[in-house]
C-alpha atoms as a PDB file:
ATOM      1  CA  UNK A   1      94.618  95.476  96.114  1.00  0.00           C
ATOM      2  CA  UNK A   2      97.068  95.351  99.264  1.00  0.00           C
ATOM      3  CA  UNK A   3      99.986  97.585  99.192  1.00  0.00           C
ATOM      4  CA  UNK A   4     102.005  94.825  99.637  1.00  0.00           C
ATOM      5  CA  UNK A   5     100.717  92.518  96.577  1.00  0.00           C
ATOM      6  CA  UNK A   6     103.993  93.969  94.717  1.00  0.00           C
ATOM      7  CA  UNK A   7     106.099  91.612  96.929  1.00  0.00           C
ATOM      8  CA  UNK A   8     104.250  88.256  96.447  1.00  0.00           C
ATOM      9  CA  UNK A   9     105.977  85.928  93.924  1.00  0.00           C
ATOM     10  CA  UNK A  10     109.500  85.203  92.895  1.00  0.00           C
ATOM     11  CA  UNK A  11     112.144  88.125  93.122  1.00  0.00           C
ATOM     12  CA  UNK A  12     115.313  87.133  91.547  1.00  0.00           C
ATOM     13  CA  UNK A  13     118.599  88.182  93.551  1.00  0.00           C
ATOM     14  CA  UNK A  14     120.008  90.529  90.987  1.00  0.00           C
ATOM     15  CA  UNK A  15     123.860  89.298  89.932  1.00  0.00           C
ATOM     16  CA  UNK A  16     126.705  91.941  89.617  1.00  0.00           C
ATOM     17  CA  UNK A  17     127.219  92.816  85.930  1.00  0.00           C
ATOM     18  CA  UNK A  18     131.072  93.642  84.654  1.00  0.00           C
ATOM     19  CA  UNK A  19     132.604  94.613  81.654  1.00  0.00           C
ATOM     20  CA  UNK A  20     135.439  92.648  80.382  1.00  0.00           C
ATOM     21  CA  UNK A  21     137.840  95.021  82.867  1.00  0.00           C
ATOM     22  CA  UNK A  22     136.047  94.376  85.492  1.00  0.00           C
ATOM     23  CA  UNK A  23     134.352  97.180  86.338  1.00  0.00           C
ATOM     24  CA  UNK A  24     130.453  97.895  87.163  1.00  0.00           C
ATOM     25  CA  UNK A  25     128.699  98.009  82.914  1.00  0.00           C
ATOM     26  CA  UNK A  26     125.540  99.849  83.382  1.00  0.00           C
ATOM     27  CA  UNK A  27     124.655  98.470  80.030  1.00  0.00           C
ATOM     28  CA  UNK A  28     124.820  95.276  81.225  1.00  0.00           C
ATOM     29  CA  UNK A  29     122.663  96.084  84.095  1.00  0.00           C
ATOM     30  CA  UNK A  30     120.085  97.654  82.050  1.00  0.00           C
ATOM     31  CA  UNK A  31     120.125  94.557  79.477  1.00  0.00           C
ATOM     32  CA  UNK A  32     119.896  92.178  82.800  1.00  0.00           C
ATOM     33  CA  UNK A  33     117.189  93.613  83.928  1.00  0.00           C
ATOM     34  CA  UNK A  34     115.244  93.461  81.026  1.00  0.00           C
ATOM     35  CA  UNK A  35     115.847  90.023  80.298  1.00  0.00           C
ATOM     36  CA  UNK A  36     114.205  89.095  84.102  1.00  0.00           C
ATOM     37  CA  UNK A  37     111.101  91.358  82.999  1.00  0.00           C
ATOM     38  CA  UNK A  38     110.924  89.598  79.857  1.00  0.00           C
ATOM     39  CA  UNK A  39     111.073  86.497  81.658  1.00  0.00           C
ATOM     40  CA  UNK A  40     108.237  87.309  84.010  1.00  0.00           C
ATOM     41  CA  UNK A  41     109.552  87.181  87.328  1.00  0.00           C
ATOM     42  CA  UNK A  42     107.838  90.141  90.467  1.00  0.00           C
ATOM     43  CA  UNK A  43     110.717  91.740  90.532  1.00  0.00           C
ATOM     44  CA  UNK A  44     114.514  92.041  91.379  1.00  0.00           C
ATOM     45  CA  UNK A  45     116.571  91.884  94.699  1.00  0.00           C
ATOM     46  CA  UNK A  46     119.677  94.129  94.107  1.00  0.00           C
ATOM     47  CA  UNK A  47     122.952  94.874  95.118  1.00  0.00           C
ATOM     48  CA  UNK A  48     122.806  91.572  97.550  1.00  0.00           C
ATOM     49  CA  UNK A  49     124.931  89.117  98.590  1.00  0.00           C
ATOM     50  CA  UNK A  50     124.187  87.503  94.534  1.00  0.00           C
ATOM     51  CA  UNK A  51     125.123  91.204  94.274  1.00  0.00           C
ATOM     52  CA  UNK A  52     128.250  90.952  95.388  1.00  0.00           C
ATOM     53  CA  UNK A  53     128.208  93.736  97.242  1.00  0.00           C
ATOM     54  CA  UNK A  54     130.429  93.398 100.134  1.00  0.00           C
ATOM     55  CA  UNK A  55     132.936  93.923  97.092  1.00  0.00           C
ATOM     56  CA  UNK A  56     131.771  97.381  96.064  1.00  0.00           C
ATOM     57  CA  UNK A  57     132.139 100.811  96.448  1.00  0.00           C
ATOM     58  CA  UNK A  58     129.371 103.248  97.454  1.00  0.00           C
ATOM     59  CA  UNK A  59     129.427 104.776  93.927  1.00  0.00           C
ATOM     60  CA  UNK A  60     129.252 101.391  92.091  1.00  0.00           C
ATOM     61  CA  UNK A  61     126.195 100.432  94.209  1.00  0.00           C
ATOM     62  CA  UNK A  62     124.491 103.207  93.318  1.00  0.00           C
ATOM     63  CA  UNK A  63     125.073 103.565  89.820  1.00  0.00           C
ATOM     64  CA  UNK A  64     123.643  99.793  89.153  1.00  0.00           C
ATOM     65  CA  UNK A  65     120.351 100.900  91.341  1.00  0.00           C
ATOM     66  CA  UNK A  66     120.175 103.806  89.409  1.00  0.00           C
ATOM     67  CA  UNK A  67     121.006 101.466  85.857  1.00  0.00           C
ATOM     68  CA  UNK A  68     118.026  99.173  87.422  1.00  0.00           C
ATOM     69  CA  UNK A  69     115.466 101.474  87.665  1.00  0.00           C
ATOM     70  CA  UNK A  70     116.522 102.762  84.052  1.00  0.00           C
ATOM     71  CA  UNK A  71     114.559  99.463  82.720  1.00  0.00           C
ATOM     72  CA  UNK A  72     112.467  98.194  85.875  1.00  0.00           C
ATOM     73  CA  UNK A  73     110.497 101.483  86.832  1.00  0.00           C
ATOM     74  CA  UNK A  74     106.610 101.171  86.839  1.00  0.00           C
ATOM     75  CA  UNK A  75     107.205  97.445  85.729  1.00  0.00           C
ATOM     76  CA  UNK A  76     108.235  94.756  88.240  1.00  0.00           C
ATOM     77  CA  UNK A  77     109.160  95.727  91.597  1.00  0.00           C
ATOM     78  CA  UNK A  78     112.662  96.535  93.346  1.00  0.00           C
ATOM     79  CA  UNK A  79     114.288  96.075  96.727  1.00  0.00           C
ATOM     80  CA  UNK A  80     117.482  97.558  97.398  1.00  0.00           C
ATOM     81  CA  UNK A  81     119.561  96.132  99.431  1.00  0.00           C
ATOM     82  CA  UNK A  82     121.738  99.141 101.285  1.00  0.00           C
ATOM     83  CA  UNK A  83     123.679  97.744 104.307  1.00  0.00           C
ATOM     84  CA  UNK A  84     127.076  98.680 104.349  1.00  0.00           C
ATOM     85  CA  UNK A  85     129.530  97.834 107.517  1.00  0.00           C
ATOM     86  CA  UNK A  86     129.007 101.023 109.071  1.00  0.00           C
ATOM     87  CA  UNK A  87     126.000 103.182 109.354  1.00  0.00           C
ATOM     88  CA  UNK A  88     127.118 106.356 107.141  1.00  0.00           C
ATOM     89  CA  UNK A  89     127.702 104.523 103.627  1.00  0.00           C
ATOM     90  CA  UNK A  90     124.025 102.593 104.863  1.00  0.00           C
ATOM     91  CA  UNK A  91     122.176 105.640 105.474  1.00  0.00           C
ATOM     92  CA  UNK A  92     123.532 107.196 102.190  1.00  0.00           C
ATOM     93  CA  UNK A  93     122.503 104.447  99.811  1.00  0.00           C
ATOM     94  CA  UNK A  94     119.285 104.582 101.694  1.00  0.00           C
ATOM     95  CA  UNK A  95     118.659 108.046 100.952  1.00  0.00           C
ATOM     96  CA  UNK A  96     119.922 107.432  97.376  1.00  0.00           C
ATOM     97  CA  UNK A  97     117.647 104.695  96.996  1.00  0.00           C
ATOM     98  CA  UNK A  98     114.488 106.399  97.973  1.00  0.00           C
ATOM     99  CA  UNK A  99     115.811 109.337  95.348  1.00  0.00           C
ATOM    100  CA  UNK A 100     115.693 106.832  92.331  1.00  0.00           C
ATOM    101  CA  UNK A 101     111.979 105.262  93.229  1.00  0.00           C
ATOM    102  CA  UNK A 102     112.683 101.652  94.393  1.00  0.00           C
ATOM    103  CA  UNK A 103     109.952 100.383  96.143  1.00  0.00           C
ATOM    104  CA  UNK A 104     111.541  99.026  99.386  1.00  0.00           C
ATOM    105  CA  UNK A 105     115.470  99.314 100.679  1.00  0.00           C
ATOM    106  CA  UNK A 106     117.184  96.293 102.651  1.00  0.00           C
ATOM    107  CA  UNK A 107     119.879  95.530 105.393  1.00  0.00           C
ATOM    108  CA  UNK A 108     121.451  92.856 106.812  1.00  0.00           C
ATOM    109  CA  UNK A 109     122.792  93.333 110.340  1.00  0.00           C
ATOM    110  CA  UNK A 110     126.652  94.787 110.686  1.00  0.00           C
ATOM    111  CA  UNK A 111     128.601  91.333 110.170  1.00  0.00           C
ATOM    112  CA  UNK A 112     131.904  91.351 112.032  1.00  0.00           C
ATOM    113  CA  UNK A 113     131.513  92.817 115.517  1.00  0.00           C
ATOM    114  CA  UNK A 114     128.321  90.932 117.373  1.00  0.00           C
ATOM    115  CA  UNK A 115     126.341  94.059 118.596  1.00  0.00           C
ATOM    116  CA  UNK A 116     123.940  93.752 121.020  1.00  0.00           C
ATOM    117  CA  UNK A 117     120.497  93.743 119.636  1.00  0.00           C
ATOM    118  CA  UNK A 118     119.738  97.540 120.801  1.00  0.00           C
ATOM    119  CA  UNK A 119     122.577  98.547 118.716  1.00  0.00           C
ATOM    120  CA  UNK A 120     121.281  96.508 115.686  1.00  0.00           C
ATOM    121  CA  UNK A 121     117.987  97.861 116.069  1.00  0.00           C
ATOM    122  CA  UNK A 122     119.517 101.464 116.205  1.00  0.00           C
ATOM    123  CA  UNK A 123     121.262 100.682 112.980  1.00  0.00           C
ATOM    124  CA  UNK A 124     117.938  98.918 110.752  1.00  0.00           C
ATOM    125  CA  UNK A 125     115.769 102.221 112.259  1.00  0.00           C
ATOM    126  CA  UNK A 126     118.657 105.004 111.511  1.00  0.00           C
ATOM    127  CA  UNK A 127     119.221 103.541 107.872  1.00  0.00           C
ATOM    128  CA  UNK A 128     115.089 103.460 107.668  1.00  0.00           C
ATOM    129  CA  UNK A 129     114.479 106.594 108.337  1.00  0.00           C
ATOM    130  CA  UNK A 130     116.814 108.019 105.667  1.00  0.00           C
ATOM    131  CA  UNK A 131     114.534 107.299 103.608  1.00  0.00           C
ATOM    132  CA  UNK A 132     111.087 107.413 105.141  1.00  0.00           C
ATOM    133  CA  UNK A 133     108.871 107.372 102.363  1.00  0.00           C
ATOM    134  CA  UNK A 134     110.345 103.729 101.508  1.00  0.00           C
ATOM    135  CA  UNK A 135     109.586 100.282 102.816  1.00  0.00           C
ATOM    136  CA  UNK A 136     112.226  98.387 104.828  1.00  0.00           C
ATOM    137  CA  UNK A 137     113.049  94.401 104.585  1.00  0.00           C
ATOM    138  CA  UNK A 138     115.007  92.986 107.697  1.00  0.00           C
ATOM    139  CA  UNK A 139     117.637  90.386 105.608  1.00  0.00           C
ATOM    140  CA  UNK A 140     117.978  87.482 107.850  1.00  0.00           C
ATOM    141  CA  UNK A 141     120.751  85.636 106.812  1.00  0.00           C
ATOM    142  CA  UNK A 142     122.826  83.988 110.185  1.00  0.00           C
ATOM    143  CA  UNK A 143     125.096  81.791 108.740  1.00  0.00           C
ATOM    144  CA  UNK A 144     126.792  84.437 106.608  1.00  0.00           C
ATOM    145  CA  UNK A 145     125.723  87.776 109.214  1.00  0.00           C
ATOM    146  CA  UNK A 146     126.336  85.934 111.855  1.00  0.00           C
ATOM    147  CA  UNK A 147     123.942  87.380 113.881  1.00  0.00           C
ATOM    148  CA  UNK A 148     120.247  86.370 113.478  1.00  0.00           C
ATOM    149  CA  UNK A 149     116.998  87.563 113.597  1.00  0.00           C
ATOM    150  CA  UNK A 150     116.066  86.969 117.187  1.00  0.00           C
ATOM    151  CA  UNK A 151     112.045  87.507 117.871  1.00  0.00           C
ATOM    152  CA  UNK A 152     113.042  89.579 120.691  1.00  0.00           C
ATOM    153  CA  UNK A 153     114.836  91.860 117.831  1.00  0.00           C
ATOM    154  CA  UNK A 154     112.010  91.134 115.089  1.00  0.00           C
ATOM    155  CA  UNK A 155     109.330  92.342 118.159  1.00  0.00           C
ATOM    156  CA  UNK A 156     111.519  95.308 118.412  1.00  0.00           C
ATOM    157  CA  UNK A 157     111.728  96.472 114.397  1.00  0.00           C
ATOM    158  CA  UNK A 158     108.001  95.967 114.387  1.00  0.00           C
ATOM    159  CA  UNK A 159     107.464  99.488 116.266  1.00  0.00           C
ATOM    160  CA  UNK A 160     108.835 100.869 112.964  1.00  0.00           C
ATOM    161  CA  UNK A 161     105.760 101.399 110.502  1.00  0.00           C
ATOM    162  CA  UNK A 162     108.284 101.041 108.133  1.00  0.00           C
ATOM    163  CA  UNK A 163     109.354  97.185 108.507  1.00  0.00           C
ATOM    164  CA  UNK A 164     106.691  95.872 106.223  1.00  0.00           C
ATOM    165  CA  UNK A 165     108.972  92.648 105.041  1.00  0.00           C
ATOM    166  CA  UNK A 166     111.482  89.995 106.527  1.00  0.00           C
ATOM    167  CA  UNK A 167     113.852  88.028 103.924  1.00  0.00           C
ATOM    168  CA  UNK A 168     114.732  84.993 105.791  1.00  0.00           C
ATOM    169  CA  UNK A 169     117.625  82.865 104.431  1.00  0.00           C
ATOM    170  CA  UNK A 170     117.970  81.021 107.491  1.00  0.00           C
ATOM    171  CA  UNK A 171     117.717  76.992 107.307  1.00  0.00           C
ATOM    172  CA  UNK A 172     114.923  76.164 109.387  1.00  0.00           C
ATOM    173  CA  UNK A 173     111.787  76.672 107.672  1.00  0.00           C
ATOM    174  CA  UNK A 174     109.680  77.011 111.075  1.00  0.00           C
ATOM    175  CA  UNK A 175     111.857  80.701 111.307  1.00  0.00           C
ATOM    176  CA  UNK A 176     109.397  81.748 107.909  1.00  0.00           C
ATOM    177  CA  UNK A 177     105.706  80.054 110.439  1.00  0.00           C
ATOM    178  CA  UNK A 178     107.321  82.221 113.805  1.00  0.00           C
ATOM    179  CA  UNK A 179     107.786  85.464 111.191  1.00  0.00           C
ATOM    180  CA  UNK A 180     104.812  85.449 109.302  1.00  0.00           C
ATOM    181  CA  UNK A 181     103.038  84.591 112.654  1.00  0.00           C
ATOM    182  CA  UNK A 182     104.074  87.619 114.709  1.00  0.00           C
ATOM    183  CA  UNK A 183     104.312  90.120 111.844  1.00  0.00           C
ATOM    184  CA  UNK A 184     100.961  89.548 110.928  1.00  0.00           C
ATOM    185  CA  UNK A 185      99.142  89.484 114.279  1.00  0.00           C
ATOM    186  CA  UNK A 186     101.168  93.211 114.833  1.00  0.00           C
ATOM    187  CA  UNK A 187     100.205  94.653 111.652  1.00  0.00           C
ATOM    188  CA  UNK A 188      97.428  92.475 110.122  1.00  0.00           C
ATOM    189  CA  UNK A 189      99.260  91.833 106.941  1.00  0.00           C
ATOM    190  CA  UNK A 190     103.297  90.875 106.977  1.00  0.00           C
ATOM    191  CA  UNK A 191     105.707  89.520 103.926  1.00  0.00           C
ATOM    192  CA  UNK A 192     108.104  86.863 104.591  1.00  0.00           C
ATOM    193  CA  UNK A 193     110.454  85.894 101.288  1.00  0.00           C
ATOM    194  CA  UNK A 194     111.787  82.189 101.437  1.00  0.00           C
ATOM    195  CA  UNK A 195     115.630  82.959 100.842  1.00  0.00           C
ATOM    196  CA  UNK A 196     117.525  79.236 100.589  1.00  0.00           C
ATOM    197  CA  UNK A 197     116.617  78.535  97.205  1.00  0.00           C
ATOM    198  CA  UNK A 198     116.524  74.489  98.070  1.00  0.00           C
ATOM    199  CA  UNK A 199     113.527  75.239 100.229  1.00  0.00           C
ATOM    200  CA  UNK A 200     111.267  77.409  98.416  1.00  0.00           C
ATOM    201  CA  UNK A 201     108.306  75.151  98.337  1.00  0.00           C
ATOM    202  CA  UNK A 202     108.856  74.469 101.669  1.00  0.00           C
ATOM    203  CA  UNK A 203     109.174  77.934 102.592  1.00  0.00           C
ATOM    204  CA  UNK A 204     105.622  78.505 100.638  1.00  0.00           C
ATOM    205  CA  UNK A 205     104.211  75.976 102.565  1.00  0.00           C
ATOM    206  CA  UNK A 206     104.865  77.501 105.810  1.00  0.00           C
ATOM    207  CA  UNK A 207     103.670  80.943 104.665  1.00  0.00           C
ATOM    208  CA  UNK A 208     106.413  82.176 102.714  1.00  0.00           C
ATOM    209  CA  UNK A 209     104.263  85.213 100.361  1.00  0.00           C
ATOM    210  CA  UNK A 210     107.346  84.554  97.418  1.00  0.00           C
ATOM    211  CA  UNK A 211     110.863  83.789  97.599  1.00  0.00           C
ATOM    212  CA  UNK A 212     114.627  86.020  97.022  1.00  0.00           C
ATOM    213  CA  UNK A 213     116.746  83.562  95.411  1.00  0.00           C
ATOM    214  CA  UNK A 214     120.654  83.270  94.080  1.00  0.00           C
ATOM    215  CA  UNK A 215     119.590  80.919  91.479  1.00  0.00           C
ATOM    216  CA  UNK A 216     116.605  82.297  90.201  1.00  0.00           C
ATOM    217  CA  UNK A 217     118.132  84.654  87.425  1.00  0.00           C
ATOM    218  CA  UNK A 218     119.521  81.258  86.074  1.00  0.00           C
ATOM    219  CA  UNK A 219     116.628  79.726  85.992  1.00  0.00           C
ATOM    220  CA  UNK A 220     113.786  81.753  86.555  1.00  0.00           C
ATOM    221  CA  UNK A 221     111.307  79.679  84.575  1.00  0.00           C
ATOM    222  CA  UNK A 222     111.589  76.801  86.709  1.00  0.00           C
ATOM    223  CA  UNK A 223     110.905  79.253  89.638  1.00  0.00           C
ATOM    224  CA  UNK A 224     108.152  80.623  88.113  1.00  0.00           C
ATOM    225  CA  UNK A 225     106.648  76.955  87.379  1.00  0.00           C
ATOM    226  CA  UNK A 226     106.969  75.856  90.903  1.00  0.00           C
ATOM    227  CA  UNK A 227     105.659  78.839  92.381  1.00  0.00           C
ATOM    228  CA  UNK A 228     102.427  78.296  89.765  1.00  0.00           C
ATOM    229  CA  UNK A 229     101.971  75.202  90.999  1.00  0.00           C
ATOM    230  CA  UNK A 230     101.531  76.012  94.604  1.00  0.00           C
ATOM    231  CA  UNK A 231      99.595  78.825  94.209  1.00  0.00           C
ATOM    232  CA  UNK A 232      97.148  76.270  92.013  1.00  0.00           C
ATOM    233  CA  UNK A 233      97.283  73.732  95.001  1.00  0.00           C
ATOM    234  CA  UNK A 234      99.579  71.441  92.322  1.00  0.00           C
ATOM    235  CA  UNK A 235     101.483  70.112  95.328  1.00  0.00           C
ATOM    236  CA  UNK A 236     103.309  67.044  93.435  1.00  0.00           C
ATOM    237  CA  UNK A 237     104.007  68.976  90.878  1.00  0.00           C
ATOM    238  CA  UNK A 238     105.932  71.430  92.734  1.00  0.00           C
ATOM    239  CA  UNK A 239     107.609  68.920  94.618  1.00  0.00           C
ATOM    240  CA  UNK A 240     108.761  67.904  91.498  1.00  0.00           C
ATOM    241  CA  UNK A 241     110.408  71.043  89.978  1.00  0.00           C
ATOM    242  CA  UNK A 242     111.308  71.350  93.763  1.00  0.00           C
ATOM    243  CA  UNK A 243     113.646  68.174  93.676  1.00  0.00           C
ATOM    244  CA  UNK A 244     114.483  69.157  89.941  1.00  0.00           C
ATOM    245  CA  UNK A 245     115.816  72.842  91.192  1.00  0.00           C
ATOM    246  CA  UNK A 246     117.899  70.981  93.853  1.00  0.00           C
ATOM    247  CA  UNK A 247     119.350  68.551  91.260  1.00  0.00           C
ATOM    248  CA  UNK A 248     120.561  71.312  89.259  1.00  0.00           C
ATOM    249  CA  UNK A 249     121.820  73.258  92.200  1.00  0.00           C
ATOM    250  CA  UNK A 250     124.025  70.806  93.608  1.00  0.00           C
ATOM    251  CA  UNK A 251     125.439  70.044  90.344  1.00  0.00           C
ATOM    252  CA  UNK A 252     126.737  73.735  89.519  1.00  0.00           C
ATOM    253  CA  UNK A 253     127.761  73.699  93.246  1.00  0.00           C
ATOM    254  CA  UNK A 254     129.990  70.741  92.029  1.00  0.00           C
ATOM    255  CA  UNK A 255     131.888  73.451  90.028  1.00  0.00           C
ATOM    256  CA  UNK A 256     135.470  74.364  91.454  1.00  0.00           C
ATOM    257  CA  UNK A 257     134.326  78.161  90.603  1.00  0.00           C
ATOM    258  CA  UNK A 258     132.097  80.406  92.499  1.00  0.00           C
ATOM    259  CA  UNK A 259     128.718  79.568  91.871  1.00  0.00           C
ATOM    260  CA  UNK A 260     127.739  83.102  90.811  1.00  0.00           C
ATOM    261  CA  UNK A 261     130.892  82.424  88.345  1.00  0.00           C
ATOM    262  CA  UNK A 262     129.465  79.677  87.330  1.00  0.00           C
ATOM    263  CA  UNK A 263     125.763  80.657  86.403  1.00  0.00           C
ATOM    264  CA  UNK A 264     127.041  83.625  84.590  1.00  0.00           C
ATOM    265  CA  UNK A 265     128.660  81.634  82.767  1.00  0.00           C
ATOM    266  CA  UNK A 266     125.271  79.703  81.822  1.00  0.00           C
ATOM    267  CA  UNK A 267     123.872  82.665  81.177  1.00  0.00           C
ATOM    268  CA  UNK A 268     126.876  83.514  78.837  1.00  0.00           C
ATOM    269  CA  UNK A 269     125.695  80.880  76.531  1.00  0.00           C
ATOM    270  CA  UNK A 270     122.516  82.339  76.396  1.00  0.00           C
ATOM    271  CA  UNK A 271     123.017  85.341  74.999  1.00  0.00           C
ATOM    272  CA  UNK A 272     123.044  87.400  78.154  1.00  0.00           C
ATOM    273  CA  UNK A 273     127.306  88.386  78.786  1.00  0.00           C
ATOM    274  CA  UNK A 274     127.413  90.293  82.394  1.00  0.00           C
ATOM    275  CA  UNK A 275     130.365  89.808  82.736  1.00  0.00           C
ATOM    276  CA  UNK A 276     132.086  87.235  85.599  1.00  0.00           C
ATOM    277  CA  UNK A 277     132.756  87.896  89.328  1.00  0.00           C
ATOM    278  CA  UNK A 278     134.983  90.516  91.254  1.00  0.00           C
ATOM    279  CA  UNK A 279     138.128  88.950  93.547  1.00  0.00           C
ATOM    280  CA  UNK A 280     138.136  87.305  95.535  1.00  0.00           C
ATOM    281  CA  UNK A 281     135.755  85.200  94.727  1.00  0.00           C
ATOM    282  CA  UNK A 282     136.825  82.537  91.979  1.00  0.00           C
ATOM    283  CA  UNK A 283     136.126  82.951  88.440  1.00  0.00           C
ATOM    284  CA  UNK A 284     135.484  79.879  86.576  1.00  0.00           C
ATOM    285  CA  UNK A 285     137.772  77.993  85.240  1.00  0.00           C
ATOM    286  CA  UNK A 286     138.469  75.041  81.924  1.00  0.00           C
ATOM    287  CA  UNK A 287     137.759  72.287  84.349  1.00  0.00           C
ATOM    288  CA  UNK A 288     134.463  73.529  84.956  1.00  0.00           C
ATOM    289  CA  UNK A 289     133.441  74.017  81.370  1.00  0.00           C
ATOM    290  CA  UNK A 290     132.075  70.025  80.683  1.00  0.00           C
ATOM    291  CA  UNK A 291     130.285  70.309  84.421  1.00  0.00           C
ATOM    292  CA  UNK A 292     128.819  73.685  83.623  1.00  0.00           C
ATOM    293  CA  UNK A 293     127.639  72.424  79.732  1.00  0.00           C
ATOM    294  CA  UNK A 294     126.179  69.751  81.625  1.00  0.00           C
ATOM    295  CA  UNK A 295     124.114  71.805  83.673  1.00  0.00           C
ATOM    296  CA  UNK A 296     123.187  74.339  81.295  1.00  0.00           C
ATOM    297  CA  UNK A 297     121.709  70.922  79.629  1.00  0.00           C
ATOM    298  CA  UNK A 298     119.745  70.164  83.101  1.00  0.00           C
ATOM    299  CA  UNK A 299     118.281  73.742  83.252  1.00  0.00           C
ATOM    300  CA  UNK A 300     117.158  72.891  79.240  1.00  0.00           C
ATOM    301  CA  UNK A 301     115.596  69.386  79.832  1.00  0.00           C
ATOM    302  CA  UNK A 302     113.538  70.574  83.000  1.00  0.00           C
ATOM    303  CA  UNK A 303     112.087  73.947  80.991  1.00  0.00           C
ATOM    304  CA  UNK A 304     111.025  71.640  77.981  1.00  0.00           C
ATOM    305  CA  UNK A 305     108.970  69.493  80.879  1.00  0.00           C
ATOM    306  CA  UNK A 306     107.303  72.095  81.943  1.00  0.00           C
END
């Protein structure tokens, strides 16, 4: 089997987990983590932007990789993600990550200051080769970065053995085709993850191996189905739990809190407390309560279709 079998299928973004103070709850993490096993997904995305980790410290993000791979080692697979806005704090969760076993680390580019791509490149390959016995995934993510993944960059990484994966969360599905495309004719075999989660059959379609998601963890089974589907050349019927995902997306986006806020809080009701999200980002709120019960009913009446 290909090295790279461990990344096909649907990798949940892995969501922050708090104690009632606020602070990082291994515990938490640990239970999370189980609960996406148990649930069947590939494996877990971590310390992302569902991660909220442009709102942590060094030391928090490496005490929930290390709380992770507590409950995930030797049974689904796990990408950390490592950038940090300079390259120091970057190459140390690196190294950190490749100490605790994950099976591949992750960047985006430095947000902020637009670097030239030279400078961008010397960042992904410094960071990668702090921990050189670990695979690297280029995060692609423009409209958040605000830089993207140029081909002229992408042709670049490639040199480094190391690149083995490319996240893409940008909107237009043909980015996923151009990806897959050149990766594979350079090495032969090449992951691309679908990353908008309204597009992940469409992503698929194009070549997409699996997906990273935000929603997932709230609704993993529905994931799961669609992904089945595909794979078992059910197109309508993953159209269908396509459309169904979107439904249910736009209607927690309808929320006036944060919409990791507000499928915590989903997953509150289910038994699985991790907590809510770290300022500034918006907590939710007794307004949202009837939307949120009324999507927590949507993400009910879709898994009993299935």
């Amino acid at each position: 089997m290909s090295s790279l079998e461990k990344y096909k299928g649907v990798i949940p973004a892995f969501y922050a987990c708090y104690d009632e103070n606020g602070s990082v709850s291994p515990e938490r993490v640990v239970k999370f983590t189980e609960y996406l096993i148990e649930k069947g997904v590939k494996g877990v995305y971590v310390n992302g932007s569902s991660g909220e980790c442009i709102y942590q410290s060094v030391a928090e993000r490496k005490l929930i990789i290390e709380s992770v791979m507590k409950a995930a080692r030797g049974k689904i697979t796990v990408i950390n993600h490592v950038a940090c806005n300079n390259t120091k704090d970057s190459v140390e969760l690196a190294r950190h990550s490749e100490e605790v076993g994950v099976d591949a680390i992750a960047s985006i580019p430095p947000i902020y200051f637009h670097l030239p791509e030279y400078a961008i490149a010397e960042y992904w390959n410094t960071i990668s080769a702090a921990a050189p016995n670990t695979d690297f995934v280029i995060y692609n993510i423009p409209q958040l970065a605000g830089t993207a993944l140029t081909m002229s960059l992408f042709r670049e990484m490639l040199k480094n053995p190391r690149v083995k994966a490319v996240k893409n969360s940008s909107m237009p599905v043909q980015d996923i085709q151009m990806f897959k495309t050149e990766g594979t004719a350079a090495r032969g075999e090449f992951i691309v993850f679908n990353g908008p989660d309204e597009q992940f059959i469409s992503g698929r379609m194009i070549g997409a191996d699996g997906g990273i998601g935000g929603t997932y963890a709230v609704m993993p089974e529905l994931f799961l189905a669609a992904d089945q589907a595909f794979r078992e050349g059910r197109c309508a019927d993953a159209l269908k739990l396509q459309n169904t995902i979107d439904e249910i997306i736009y209607a927690m986006c309808a929320c006036r809190a944060n919409l990791y806020a507000v499928m915590k809080e989903i997953l509150k009701g289910r038994g699985m407390d991790i907590g809510s999200v770290r300022a500034p980002l918006t907590p939710v709120c007794k307004a949202d309560l009837p939307q949120i019960e009324k999507c927590t009913k949507m993400i009910d009446d879709a898994i009993s279709e299935i």
